[in-house]
Every structure is written in C-alpha cells, then in structure tokens.
Protein backbone atom coordinates (compact mmCIF):
# COMPACT_ATOMS: atom_id res chain seq x y z
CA UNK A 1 -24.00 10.77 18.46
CA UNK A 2 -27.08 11.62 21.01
CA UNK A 3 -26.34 14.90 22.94
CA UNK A 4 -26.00 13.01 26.26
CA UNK A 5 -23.41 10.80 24.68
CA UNK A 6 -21.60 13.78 23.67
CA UNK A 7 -22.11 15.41 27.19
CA UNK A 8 -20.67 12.87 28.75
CA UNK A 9 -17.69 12.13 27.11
CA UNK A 10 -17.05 16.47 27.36
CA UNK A 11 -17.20 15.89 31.15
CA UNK A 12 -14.87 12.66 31.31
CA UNK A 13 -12.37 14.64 28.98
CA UNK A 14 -12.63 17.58 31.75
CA UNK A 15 -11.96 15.29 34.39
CA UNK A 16 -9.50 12.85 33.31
CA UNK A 17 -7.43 15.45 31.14
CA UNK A 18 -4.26 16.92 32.35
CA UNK A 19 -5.36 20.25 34.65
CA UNK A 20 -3.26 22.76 33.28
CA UNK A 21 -3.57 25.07 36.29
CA UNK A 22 -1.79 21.73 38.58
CA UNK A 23 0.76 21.86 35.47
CA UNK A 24 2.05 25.48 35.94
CA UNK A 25 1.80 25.19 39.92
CA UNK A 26 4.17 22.35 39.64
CA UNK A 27 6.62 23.96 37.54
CA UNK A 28 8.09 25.23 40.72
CA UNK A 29 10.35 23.22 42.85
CA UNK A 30 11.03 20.27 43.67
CA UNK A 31 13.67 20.61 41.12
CA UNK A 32 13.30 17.59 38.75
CA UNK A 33 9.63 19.50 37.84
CA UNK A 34 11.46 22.54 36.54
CA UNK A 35 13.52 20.31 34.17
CA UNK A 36 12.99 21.47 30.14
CA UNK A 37 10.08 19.14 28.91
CA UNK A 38 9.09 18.45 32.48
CA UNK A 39 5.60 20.64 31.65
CA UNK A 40 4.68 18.28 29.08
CA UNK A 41 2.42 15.09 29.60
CA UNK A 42 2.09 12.56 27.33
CA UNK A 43 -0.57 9.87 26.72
CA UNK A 44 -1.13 6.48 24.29
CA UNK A 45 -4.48 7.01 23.17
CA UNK A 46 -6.27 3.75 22.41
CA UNK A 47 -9.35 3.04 20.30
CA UNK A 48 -10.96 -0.17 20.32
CA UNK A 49 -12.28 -1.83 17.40
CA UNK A 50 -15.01 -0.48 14.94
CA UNK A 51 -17.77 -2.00 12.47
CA UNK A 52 -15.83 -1.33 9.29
CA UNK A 53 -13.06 -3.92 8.02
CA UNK A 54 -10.57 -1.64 8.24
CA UNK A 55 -11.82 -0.21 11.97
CA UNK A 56 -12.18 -4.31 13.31
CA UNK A 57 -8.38 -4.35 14.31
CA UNK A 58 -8.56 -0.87 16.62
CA UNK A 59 -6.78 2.04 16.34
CA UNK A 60 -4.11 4.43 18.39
CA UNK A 61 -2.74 7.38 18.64
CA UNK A 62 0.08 9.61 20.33
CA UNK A 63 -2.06 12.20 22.83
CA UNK A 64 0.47 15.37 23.61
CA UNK A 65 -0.40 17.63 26.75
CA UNK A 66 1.65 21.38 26.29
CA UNK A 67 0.49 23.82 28.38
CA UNK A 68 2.23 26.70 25.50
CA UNK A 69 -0.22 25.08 22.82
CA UNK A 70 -3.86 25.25 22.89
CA UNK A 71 -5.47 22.63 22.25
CA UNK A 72 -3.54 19.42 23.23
CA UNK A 73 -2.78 17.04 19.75
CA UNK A 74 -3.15 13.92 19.27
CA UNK A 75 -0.94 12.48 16.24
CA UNK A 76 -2.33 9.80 14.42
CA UNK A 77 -0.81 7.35 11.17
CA UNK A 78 -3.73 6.23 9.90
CA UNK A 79 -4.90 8.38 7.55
CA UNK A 80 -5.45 7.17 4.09
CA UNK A 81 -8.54 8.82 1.31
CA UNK A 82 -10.30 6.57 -0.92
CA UNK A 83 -10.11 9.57 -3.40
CA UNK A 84 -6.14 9.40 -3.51
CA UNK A 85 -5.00 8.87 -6.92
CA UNK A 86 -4.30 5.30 -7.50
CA UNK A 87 -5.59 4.11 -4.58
CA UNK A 88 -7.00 1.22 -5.76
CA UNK A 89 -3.94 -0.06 -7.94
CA UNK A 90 -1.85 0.92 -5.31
CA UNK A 91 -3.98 -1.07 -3.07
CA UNK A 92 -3.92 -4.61 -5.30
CA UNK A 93 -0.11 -3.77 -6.12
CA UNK A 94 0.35 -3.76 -1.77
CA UNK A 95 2.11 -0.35 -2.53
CA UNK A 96 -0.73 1.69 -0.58
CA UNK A 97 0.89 5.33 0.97
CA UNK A 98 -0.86 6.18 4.62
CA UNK A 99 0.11 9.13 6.45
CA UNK A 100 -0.05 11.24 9.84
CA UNK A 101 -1.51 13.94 10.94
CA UNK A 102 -1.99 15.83 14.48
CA UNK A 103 -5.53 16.78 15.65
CA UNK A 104 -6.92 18.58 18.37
CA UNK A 105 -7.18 15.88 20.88
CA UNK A 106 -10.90 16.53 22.24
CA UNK A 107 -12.96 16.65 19.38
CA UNK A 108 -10.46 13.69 17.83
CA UNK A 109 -11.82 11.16 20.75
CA UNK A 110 -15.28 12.16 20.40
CA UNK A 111 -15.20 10.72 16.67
CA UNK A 112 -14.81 7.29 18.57
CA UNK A 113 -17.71 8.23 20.94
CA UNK A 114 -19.82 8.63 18.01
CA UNK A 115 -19.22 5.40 16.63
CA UNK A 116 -19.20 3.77 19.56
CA UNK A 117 -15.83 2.96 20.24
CA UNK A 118 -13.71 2.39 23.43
CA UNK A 119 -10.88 5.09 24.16
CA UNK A 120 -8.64 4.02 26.74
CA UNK A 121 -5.64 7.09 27.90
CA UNK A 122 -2.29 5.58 29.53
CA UNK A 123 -0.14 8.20 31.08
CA UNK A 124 3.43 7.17 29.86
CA UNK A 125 6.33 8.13 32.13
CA UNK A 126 8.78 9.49 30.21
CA UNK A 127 11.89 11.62 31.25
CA UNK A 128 11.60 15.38 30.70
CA UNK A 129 13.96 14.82 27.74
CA UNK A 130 12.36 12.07 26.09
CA UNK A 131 9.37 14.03 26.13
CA UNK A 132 10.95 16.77 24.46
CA UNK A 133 12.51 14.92 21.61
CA UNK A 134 9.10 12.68 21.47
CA UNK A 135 7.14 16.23 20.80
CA UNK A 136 10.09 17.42 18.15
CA UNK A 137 9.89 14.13 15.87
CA UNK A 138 6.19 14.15 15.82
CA UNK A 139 5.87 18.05 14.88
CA UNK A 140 9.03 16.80 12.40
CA UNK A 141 7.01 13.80 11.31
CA UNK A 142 3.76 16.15 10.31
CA UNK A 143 5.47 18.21 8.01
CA UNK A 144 4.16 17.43 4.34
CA UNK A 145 7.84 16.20 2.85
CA UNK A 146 7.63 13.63 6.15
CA UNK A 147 4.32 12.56 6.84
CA UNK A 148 3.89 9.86 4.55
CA UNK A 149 4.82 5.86 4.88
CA UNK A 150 4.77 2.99 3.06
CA UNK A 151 2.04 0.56 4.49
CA UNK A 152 2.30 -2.69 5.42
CA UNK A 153 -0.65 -4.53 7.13
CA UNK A 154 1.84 -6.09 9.83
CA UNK A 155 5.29 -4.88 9.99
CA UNK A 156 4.54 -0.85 9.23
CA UNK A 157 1.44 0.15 10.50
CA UNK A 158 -0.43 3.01 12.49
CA UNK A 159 -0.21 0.80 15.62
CA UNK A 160 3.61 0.35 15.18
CA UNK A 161 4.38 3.92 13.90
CA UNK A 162 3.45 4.92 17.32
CA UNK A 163 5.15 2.06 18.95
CA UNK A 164 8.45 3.21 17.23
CA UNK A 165 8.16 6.89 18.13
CA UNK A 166 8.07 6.09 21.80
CA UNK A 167 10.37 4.05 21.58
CA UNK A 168 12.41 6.00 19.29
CA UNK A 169 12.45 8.44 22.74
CA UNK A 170 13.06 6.21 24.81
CA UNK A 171 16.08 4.64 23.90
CA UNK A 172 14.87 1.36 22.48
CA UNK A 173 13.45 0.08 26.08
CA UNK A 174 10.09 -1.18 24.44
CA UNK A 175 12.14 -3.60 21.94
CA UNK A 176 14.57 -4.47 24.01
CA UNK A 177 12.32 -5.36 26.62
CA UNK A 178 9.43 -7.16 23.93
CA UNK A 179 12.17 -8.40 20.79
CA UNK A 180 12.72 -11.73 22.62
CA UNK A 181 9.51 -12.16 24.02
CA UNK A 182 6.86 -14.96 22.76
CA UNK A 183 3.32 -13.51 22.03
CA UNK A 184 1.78 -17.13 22.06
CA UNK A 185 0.45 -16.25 18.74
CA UNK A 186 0.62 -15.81 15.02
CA UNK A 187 -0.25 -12.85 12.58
CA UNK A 188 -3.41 -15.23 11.40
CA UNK A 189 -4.24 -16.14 15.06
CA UNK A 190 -5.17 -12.38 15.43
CA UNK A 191 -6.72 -11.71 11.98
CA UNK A 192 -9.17 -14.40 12.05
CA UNK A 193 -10.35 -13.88 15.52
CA UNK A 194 -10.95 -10.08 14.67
CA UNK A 195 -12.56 -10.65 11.34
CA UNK A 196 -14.46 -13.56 12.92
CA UNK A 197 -17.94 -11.06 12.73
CA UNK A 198 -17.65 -11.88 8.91
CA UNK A 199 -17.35 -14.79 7.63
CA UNK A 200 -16.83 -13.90 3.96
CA UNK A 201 -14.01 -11.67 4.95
CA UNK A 202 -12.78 -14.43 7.26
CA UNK A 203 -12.73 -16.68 4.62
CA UNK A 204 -11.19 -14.24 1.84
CA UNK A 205 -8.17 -13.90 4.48
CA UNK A 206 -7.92 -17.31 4.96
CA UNK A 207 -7.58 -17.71 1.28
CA UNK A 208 -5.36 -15.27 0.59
CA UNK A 209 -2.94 -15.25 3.30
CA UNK A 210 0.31 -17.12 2.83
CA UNK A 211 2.67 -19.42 5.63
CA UNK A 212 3.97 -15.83 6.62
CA UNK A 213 1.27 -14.92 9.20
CA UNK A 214 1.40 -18.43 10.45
CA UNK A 215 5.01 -18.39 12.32
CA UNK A 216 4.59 -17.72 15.76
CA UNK A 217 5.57 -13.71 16.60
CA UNK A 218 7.15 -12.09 19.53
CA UNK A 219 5.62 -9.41 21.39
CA UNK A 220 7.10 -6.25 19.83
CA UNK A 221 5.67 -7.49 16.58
CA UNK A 222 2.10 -7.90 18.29
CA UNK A 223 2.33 -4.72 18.56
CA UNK A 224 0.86 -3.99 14.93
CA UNK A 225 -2.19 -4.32 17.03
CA UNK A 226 -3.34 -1.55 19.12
CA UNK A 227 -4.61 -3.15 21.97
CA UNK A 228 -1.59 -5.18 22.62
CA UNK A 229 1.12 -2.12 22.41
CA UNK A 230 -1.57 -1.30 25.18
CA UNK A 231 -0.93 -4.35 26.72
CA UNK A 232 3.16 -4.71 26.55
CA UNK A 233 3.88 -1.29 27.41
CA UNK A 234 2.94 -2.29 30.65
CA UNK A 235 5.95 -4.19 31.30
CA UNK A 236 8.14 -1.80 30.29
CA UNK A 237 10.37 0.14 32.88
CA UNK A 238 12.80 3.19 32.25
CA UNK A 239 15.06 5.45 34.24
CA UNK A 240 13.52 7.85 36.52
CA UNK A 241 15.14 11.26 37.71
CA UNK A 242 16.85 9.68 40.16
CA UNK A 243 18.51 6.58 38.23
CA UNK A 244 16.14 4.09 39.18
CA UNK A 245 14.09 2.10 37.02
CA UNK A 246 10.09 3.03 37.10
CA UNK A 247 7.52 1.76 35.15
CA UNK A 248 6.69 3.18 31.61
CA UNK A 249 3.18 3.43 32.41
CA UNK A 250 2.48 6.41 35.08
CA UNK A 251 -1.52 5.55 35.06
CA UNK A 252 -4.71 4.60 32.97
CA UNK A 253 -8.14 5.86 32.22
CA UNK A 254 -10.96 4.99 30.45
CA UNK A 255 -12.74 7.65 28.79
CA UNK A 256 -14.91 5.96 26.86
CA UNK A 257 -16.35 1.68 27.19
CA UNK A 258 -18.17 0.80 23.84
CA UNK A 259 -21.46 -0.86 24.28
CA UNK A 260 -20.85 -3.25 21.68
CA UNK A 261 -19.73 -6.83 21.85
CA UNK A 262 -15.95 -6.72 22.85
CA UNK A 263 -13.91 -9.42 19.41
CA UNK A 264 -13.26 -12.80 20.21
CA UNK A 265 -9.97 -14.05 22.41
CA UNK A 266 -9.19 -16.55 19.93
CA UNK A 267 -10.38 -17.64 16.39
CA UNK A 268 -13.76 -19.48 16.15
CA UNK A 269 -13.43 -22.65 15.16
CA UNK A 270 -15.40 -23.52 11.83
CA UNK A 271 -13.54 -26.63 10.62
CA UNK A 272 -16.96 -28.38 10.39
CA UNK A 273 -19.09 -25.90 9.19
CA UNK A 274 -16.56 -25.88 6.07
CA UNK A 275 -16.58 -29.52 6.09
CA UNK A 276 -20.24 -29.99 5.84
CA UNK A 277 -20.46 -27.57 3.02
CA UNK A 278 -17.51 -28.35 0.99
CA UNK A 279 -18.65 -32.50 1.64
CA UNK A 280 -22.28 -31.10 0.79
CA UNK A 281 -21.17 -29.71 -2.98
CA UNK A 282 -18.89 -32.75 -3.41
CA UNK A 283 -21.69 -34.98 -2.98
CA UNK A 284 -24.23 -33.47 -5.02
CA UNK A 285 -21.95 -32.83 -7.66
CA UNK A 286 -21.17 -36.78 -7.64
CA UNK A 287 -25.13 -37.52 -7.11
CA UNK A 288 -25.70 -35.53 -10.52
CA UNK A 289 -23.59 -37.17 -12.13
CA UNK A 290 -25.05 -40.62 -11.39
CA UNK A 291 -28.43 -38.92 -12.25
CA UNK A 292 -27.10 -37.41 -15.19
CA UNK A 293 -26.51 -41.07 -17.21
CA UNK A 294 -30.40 -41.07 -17.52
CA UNK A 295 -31.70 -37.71 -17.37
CA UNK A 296 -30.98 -34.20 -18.82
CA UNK A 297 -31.83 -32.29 -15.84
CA UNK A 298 -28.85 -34.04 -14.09
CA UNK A 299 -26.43 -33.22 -16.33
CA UNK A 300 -27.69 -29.44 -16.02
CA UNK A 301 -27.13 -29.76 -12.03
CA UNK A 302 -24.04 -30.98 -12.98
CA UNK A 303 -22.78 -28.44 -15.25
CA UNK A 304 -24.16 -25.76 -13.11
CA UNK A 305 -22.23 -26.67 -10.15
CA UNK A 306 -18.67 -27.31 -12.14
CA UNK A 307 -19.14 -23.94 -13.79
CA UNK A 308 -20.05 -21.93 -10.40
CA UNK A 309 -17.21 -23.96 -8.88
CA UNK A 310 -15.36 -23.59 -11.72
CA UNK A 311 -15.58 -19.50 -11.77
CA UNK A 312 -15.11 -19.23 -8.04
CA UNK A 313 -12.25 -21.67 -7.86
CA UNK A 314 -10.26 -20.61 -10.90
CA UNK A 315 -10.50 -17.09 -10.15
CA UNK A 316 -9.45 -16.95 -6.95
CA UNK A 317 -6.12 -18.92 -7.72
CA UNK A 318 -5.72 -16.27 -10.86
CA UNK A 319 -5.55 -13.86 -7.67
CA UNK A 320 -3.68 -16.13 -5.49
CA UNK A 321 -0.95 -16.34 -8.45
CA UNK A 322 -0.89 -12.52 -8.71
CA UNK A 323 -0.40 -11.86 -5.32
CA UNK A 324 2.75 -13.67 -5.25
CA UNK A 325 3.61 -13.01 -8.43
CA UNK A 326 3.31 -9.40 -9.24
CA UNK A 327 2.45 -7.31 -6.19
CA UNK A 328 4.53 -6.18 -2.57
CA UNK A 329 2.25 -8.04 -0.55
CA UNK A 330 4.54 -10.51 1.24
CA UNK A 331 2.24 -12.31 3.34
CA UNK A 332 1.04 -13.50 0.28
CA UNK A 333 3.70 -15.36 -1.11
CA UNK A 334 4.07 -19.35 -1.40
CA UNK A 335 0.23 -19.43 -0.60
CA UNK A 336 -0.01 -23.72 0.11
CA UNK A 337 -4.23 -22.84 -1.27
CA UNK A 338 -3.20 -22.79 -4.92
CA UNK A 339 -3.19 -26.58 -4.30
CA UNK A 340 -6.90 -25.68 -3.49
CA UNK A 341 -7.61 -23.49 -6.34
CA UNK A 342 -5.78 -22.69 -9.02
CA UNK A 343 -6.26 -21.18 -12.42
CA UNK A 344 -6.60 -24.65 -13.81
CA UNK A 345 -10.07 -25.12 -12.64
CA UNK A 346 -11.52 -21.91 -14.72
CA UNK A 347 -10.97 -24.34 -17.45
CA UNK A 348 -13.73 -26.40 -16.49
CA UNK A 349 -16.21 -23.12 -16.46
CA UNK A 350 -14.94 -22.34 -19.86
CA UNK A 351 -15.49 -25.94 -21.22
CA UNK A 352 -18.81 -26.48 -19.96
CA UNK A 353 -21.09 -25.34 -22.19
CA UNK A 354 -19.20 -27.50 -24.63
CA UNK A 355 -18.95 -30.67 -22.77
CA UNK A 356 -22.84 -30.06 -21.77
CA UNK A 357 -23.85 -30.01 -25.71
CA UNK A 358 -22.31 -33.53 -26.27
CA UNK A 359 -18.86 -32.72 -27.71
CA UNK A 360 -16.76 -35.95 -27.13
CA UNK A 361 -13.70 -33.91 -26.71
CA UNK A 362 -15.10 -31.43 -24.46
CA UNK A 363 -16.02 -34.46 -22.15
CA UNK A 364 -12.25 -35.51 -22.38
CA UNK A 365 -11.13 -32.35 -21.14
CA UNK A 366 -13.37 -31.28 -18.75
CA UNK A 367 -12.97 -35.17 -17.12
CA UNK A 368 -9.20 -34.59 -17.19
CA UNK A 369 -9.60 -31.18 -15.74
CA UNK A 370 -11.46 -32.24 -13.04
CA UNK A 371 -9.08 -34.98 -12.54
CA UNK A 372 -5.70 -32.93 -12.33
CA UNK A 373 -7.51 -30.60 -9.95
CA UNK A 374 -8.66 -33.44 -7.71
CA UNK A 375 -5.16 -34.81 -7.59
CA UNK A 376 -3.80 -31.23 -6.81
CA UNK A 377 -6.53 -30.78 -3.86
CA UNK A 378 -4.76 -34.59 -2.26
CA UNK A 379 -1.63 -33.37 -2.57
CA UNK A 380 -2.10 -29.91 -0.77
CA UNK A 381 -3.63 -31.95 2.04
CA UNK A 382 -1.15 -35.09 1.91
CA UNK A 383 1.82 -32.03 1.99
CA UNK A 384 1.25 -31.12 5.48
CA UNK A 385 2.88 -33.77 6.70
CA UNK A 386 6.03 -32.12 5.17
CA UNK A 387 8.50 -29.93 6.61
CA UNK A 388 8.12 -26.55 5.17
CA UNK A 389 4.54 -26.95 4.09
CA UNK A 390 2.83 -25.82 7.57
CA UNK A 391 0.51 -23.29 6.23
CA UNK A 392 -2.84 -23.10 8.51
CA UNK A 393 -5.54 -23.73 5.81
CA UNK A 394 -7.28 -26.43 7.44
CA UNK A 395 -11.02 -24.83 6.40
CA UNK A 396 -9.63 -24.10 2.64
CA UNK A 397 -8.83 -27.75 2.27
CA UNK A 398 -11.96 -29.00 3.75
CA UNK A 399 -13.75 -27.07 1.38
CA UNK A 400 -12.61 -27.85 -1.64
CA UNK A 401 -11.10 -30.91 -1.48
CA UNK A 402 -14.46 -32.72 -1.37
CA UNK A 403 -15.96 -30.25 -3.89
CA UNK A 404 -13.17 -31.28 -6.66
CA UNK A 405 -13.74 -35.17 -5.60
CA UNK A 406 -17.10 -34.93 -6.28
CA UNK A 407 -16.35 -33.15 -9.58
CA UNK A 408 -13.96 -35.65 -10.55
CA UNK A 409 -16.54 -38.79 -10.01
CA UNK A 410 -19.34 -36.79 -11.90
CA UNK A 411 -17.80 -35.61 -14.69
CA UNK A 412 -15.58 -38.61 -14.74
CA UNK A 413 -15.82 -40.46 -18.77
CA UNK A 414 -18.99 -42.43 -18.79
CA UNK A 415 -20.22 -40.98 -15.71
CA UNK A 416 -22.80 -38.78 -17.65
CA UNK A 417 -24.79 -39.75 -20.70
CA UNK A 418 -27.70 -38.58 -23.20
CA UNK A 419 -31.07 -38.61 -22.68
C-alpha cells in the first residue's frame, strides 16, 4: 500500500464515518432519537472481488457504529487458517469449519485498500431495537463456544451469515421480501463468470460441479454473493418509528473504487475454444493411428496421447466418483461428466506400455477400453435430450467427446501395426 493510498482512504473514513459528536447531539429530542439503541448506526460493509480464488467472489461484513465503544467493529465470517488442523482433509471431505470474528473497523477496510479492492458502506435503517438485538447476537456470535460454522460454498457462507443476522433483526423482511423472487440465474451462472480470469480453475469447476448449481435460484439465495445482498437489500422496506414502511437502506458510500478490471456480467462463452481443442486431440490421435500401421514413431504419438489422456481423464472421474461418493459436498453429486471421464479410461494409461510393446492382448484391451469410453462420451451427450439429465457441461462434452473418438479409431484392432 503507497502512503498516499493509505492517506486517502484515512481521510474518506473521516469523512464518510458516522461523526460521533452529531451522534451524542442527537440523542436529545425529538423523542424517537432518545429511544435505547437509537445511538447506534449500523452499516453492510462490502468488498469487491480480489486476485486470489478464494477473494474472486467478494467479501462482506457487518460494520457497527457505538459511540460507548472505541473503535467501531466490523464482524466478519470469513475467517478460515491454512494451518488449522485438518484443513486439508476437511477441505476434500467438504467438512471445512470457518468462523467470525469482530475487528476494528478502520484498519479492517484498509486491508482491502491495500489489495486493491472496492469497499462500498450502506447505511441500513434499522429500528432502535433491531439494532440492539443485531449488536447482542453478533457480540453472542464472537464468543469462542459460538463463533464457528459449518461451510458450505452456497447455502452457508460469509455472505449469507451476514444476510441472516440482519435479517435475523429484522424480523425476516429480507426473505420474505427475496424467498419468491427469481434471480435470472444459476449457482454456475455466477461461478463461471467470476472465475472466468482463469481458465484452469474455470474448467476444474466446470468439471466438478454437479446439476445442483444449474437450477435456476431466487434472490435470497444470490445472496451467497456479496455484491448481490448489496444489491437486494435495496428493495427491502421495514417499519419506521412511526408505523410506516421505509426503505432498509438509509444511504451509500463508496470508500474505496478498485482500479482493477471490474468480473464479467455473465460467463464467457468458450464452447469453441473447447471444441477446437478437444476436435484437435481427437484428430491427431486418429491421424497416429493411421500413421502408426507403417511407422514406429506413430504408434509412440499414439501411445503418448492415450496415456496423457488416459491419466488426465481417469483421474479426474476417480475424483468425480469421490465427490459424490464419500464427501459433504452436495453440489457434487450425480455429476452428468463421469459420462466424460471416468475411472475406466486410467485403464488405457495403465495398459499402454503393454499394448505399445506388441502384446496381442494388451491391444484387445486397450481397443475395448477405448471403445466403452467412446460409447460412454455419446451417451452423456445423446442424454441431454432427457428429462432429468440437464446438467450445463456443454464445454466438458466438447472436449472429450472428440478426444475418446479419436482414441477409439486409433487404437481400434488393426488400426496400428509393426514396423
């Protein structure tokens, strides 16, 4: 962080945070001011989206003004440490623990400065009361026997932890007004536009996300994004002093605007791009094979290409299998990609060095390998035309579909021969 950066944001958080010398003038009349709770201000602290995997789908946080406490907190859910034991089994199991903390709320948004990330403040309106009970459950929430939560990418996250507290004050006006609500969108719609700046994570996602993140999702579960609890809270009203209804949202601020490149609006599309290298593979796995009935070198190609493939392939449906098979994470289950790969296709990286020294049997099986997993790869395809089988994995099938028909003509018996 460059000292001017750091100067600035200092001055923005002088000018834009509550004035605590307005605060105690105002705790005389009109009445409704001197109501318990009425001193307190409270904020939804938004972060915008960061370079790290983890930092691409933004952040949040619960910003608390009390003129008894210096300095003001801001409570946050997204803590988790590397370092935490089992963090990595607990991470493949989908069992990972997260938990929340409160921080001193200046020096907390000027770790987003520093990395160059957009902090927006929203003033919420809520009644003396609610403000009061929203300040007791979060100081309740810190305590060590309370502060940690199981974590679940979608439905129990940092963004909706803070989305149920205010509500949770509120008297459920955020669901009720959101529950029935379209989004217009789906879980995957989201995660591939905001892991769109990496492909290779884009594509591991795509892999190894289920039909669960494609049904389309109302508003209050958008939420498990940041930026659009930002967004809906907007259209949320409650009661005022005097019975009416006002909106939740008093007023906004911007302390901070990143410089970097704000994340897509929708998911690129790279159906072609997966095409062109998945029909690329596929046909120079079938031009080896042709080569390889006169010359050595082909057959190398060949078995090069059907091990790599095989390695990849068969792996990642070893992984796909587990996911659903052994491990909490949901959105993983009745993955439509094992068509794609499975743990079949490993089989043809274990045979190959076999079938490449001449063994007739070796040939057999790696044909009728290749084979099987060419008639699995039609079937995921032809299966979308079924009810019930509407997983978005149009790139994953136009991948490896052409790789295992390629496969299957090259390695097909008589396709290759000895030099």
């Amino acid at each position: 962080m460059t000292r001017g950066g750091g100067a600035v944001l200092v001055m923005l958080l002088a000018l834009f945070a509550p004035n605590r010398g307005d605060a105690q003038r105002a705790a005389s009349p009109p009445a409704a001011s001197a109501l318990p709770g009425a001193e307190l201000k409270v904020y939804l602290m938004t972060m915008g989206p960061g370079a790290a995997v983890w930092e691409r789908f933004g952040h949040n946080a619960i910003w608390i003004d009390d003129p008894s406490v210096e300095p003001d907190t801001a409570y946050n859910y997204g803590l988790f440490d590397f370092q935490q034991e089992n963090f990595l089994l607990r991470f493949i199991r989908g069992q990972m623990w997260y938990w929340m903390a409160g921080f001193p709320a200046g020096p907390y948004a000027r770790t987003y400065l520093r990395d160059n990330r957009s902090v927006w403040l929203q003033e919420l309106n809520l009644p003396p009361h609610a403000r009061l009970e929203l300040r007791a459950f979060l100081r309740w929430n810190e305590r060590p026997e309370h502060r940690f939560y199981h974590y679940d990418y979608y439905d129990d996250n940092c963004s909706t932890r803070v989305r149920d507290a205010i509500d949770r004050a509120i008297g459920g006006a955020i669901e009720a007004r959101t529950a029935s609500l379209s989004a217009g969108t789906t879980y995957r719609f989201h995660t591939q536009r905001l892991t769109a700046n990496d492909p290779l994570i884009f594509t591991g996602l795509l892999l190894a996300l289920g039909p669960g993140v494609d049904r389309p999702i109302s508003a209050w579960e958008e939420m498990f994004l940041p930026s659009a609890l930002r967004h809906h809270v907007r259209q949320v009203t409650v009661t005022g002093p005097d019975g009416s209804r006002m909106p939740l949202v008093a007023s906004e601020r911007t302390l901070f605007e990143s410089t970097a490149p704000p994340p897509p609006v929708a998911p690129p599309r790279w159906l072609g791009w997966y095409l062109l290298l998945g029909g690329g593979i596929g046909t120079l796995a079938a031009g080896l094979g042709v080569v390889g009935r006169r010359s050595r070198a082909g057959r190398l190609g060949l078995a090069a290409v059907a091990l790599l493939w095989g390695v990849v392939a068969g792996l990642s449906g070893i992984v796909l299998a587990g996911l659903w098979a052994f491990t909490d994470h949901a959105m993983a289950y009745r993955n439509e990609n094992l068509f794609q790969v499975n743990p079949l296709v490993l089989g043809l990286a274990l045979l190959v060095p076999w079938w490449l020294a001449g063994s007739d049997r070796a040939r057999r099986r790696v044909a009728g390998l290749a084979l099987v997993a060419a008639v699995l790869s039609v079937v995921g395809l032809a299966v979308q035309v079924v009810p019930g089988f509407d997983q978005v994995n149009g790139e994953v099938i136009a991948l490896a579909l052409p790789i295992h028909l390629g496969l299957a003509m090259g390695l097909r018996p008589g396709a290759v021969g000895e030099s």
